[in-house]
Protein backbone atom coordinates (compact mmCIF):
# COMPACT_ATOMS: atom_id res chain seq x y z
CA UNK A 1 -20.06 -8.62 22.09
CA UNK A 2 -16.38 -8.51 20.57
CA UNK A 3 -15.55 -7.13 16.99
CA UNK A 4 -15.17 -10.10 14.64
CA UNK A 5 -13.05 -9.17 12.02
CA UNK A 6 -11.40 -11.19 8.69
CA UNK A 7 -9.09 -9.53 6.26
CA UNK A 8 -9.41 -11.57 3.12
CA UNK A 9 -5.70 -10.62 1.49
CA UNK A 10 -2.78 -11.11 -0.25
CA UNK A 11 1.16 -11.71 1.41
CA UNK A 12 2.98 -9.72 -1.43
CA UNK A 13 -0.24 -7.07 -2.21
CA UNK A 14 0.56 -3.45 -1.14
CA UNK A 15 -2.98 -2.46 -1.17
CA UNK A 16 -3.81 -5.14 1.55
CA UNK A 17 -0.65 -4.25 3.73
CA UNK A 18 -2.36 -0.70 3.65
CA UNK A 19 -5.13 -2.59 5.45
CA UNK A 20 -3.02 -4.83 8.14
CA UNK A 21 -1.07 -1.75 9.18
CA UNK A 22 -3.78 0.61 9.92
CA UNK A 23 -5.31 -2.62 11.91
CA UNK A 24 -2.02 -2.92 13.63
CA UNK A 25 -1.98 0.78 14.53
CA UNK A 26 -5.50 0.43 16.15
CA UNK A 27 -4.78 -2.48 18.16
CA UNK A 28 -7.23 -4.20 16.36
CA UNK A 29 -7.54 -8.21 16.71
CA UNK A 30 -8.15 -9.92 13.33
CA UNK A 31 -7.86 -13.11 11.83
CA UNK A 32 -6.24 -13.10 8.05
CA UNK A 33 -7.24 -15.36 5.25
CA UNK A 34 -4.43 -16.11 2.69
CA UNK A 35 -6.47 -16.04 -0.64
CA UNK A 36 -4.01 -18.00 -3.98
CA UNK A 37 -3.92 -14.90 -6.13
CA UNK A 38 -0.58 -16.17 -7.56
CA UNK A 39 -2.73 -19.52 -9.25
CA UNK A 40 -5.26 -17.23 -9.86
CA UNK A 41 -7.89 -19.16 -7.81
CA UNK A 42 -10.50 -16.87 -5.51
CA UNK A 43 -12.01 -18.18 -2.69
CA UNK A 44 -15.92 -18.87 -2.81
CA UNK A 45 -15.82 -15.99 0.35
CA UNK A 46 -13.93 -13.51 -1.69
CA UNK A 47 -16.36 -13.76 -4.65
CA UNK A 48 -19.46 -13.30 -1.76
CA UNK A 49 -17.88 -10.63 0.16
CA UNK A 50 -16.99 -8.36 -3.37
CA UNK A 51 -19.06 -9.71 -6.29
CA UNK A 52 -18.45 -6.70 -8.21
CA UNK A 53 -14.70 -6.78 -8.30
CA UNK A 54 -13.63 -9.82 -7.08
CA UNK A 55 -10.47 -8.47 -5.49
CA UNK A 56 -8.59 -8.19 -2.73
CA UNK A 57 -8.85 -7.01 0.05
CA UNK A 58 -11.39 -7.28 1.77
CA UNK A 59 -12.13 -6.12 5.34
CA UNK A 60 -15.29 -8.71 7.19
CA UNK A 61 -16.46 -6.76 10.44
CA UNK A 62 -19.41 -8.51 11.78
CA UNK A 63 -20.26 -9.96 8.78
CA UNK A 64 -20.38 -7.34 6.78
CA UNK A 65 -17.80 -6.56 3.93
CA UNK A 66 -16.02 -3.38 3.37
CA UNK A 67 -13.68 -3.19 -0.21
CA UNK A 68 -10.62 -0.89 -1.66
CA UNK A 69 -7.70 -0.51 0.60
CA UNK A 70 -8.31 3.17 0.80
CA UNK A 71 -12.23 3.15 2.17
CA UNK A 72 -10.95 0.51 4.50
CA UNK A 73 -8.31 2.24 5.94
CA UNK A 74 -10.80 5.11 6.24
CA UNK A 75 -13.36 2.56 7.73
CA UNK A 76 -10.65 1.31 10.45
CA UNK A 77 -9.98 4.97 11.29
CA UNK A 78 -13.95 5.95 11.54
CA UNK A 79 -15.07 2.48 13.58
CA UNK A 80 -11.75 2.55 16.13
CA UNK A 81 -11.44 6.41 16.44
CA UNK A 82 -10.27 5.57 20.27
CA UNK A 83 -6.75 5.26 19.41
CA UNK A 84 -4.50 6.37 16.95
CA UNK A 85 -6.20 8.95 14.13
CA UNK A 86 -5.11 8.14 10.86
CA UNK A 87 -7.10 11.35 9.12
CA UNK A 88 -6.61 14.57 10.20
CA UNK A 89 -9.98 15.39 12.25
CA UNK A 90 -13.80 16.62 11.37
CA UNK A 91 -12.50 20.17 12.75
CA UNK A 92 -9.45 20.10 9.64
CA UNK A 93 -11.59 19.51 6.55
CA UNK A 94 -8.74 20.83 4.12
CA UNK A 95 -6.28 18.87 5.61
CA UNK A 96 -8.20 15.36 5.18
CA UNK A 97 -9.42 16.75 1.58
CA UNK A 98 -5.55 16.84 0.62
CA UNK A 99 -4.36 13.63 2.37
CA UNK A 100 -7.57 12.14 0.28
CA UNK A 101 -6.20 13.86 -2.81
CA UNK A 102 -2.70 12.70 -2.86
CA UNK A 103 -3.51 8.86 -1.82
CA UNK A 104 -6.03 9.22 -4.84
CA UNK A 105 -3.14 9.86 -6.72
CA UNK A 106 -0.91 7.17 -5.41
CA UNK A 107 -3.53 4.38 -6.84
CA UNK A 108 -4.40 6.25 -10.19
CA UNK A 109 -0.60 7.32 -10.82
CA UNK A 110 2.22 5.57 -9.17
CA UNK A 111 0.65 1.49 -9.34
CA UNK A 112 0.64 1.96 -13.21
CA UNK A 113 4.01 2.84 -13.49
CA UNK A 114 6.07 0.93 -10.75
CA UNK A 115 4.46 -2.30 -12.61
CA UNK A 116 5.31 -1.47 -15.99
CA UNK A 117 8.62 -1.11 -14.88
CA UNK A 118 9.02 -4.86 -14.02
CA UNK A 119 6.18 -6.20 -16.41
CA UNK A 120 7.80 -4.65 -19.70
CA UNK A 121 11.26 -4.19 -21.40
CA UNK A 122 12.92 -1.76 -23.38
CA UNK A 123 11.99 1.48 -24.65
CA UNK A 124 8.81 0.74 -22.35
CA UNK A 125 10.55 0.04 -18.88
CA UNK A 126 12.75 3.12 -19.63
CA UNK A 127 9.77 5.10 -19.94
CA UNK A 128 8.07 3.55 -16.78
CA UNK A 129 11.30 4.73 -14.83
CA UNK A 130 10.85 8.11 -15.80
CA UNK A 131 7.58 8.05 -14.93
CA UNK A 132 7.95 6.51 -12.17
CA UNK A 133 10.82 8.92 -10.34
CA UNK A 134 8.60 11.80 -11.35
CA UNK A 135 5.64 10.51 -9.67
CA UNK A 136 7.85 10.24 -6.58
CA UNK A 137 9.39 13.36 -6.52
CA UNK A 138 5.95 14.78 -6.59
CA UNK A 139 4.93 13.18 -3.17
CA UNK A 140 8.63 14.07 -2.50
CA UNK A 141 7.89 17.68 -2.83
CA UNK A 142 4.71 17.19 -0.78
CA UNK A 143 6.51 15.40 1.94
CA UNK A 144 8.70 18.39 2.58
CA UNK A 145 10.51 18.26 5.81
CA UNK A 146 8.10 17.00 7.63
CA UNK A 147 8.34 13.86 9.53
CA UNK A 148 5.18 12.24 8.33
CA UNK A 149 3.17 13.48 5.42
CA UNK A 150 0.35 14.63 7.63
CA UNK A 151 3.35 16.35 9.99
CA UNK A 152 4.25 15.28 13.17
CA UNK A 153 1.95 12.34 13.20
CA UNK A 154 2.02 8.96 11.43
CA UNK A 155 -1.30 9.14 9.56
CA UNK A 156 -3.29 8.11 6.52
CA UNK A 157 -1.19 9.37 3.63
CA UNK A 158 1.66 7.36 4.93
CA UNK A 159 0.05 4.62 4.79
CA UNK A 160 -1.09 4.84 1.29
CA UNK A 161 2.52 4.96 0.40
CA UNK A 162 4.80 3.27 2.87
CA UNK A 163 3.37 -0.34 1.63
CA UNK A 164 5.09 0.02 -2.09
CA UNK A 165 7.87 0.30 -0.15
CA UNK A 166 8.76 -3.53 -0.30
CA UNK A 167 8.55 -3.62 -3.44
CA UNK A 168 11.26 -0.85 -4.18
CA UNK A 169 13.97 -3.22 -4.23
CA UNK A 170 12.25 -4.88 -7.38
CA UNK A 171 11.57 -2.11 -9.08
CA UNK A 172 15.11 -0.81 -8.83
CA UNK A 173 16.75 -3.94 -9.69
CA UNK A 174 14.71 -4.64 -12.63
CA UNK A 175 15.10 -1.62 -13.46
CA UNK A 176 18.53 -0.65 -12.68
CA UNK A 177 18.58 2.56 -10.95
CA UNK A 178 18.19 3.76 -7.45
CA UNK A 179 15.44 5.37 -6.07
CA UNK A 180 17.60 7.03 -2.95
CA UNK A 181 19.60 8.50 -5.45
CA UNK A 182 16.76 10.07 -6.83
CA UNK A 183 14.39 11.11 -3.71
CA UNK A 184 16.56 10.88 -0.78
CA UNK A 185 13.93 12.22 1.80
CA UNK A 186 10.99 10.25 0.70
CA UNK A 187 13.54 7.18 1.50
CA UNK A 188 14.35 8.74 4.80
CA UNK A 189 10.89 8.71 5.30
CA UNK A 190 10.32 5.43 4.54
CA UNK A 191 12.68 3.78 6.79
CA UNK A 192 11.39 6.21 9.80
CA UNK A 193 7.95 4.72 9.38
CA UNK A 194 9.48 1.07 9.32
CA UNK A 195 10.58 1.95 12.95
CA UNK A 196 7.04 1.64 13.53
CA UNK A 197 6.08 -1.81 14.62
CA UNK A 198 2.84 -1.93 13.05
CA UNK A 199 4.56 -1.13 9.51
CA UNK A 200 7.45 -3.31 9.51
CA UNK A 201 5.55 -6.65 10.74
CA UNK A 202 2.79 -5.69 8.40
CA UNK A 203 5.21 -5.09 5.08
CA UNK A 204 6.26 -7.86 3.05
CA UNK A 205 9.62 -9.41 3.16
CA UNK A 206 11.46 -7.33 0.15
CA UNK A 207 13.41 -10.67 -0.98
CA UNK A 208 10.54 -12.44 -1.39
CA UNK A 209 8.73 -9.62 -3.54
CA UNK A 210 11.85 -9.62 -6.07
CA UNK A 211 11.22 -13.63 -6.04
CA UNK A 212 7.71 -13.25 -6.87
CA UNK A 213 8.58 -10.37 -9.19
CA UNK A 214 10.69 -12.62 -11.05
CA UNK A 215 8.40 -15.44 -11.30
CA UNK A 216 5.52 -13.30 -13.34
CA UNK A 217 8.74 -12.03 -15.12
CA UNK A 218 9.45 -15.14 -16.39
CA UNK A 219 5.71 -16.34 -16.92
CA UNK A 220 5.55 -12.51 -18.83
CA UNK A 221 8.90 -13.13 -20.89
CA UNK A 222 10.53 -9.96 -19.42
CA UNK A 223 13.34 -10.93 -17.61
């Protein structure tokens, strides 16, 4: 019996891009369901398939729901271990322990501030920045000169990070600065992983990101 698999997701979210490029890596077959996050309105599926947060995405294999990017990029990995290994394997515990680590600190650090920088003004944006480039330097500093953050491999850190990459062009034109000034390698990394297929039909369209960006901007009062 063949895999049937729904990702319940958003175009412009970088959490469910984590989620279409580690399917796209795997080969995986799936069918993806558009949910209206930008009016706000949540399908009755979404609200069955996560009650407790209500959020995308969402991954539906057999039937059965698996939430937060992360655990289903993990999930992909674990259930289609044939073919392309995101995580470094069983026999490298430390090494998936600090892939874990630093994608932990992707969602609890660098979300927070790349959206204050285009969600607030003044004093406040200028603080996000900061914030912001430090954050990246960090993973910077952990990228080294390696190819890929896990080495010579594309893996599971990467894609933790490579999604916020389409929104880079919003942050820096909201907030007027550049981030290859700043972290040269980590861009050089970035646009080595869009050579991958499964990344750069998976990302969002950067052009459209700034348009959305400037929408909420608007709705916000931030321009």
């Amino acid at each position: 019996m063949a895999d049937e698999v729904v990702l319940l997701d958003y175009w412009a979210s970088m959490f469910g891009m984590r989620a279409r490029v580690a399917l796209a890596e795997k080969g995986v077959k799936y069918e993806y369901r558009e949910e209206d996050l930008r009016n706000k309105i949540k399908s009755q599926l979404l609200l069955q398939m996560n009650p407790v947060h209500k959020k995308i995405p969402v991954l539906i294999h057999n039937g059965k729901p698996v939430c937060e990017s992360l655990i289903i990029v993990q999930y992909i990995d674990e259930v289609w271990r044939d073919k392309a290994p995101l995580l470094p394997s069983e026999s490298e515990p430390y090494q998936k322990a600090h892939s874990r680590f630093w994608a932990d600190f992707i969602d609890k650090k660098l979300y927070d501030a790349c959206s204050k920088i285009w969600s607030t003004k003044g004093e406040e944006r200028e603080a996000a920045k900061k914030d912001f480039i430090e954050i990246l330097k960090q993973l910077e500093g952990q990228l080294g000169d390696k190819p890929y953050f896990e080495g010579e491999k594309f893996g599971f850190l990467d894609i933790a990070l490579i999604t916020f990459y389409c929104w880079f062009h919003a942050f820096e034109t909201c907030g007027n600065f550049s981030i290859e000034a700043e972290c040269p390698k980590l861009i050089a990394w970035a646009k080595r992983c869009m050579q991958r297929e499964s990344v750069s039909r998976s990302l969002a369209d950067e052009k459209k990101v700034y348009e959305l960006v400037l929408g909420v901007q608007k709705m916000l009062g931030v321009e």
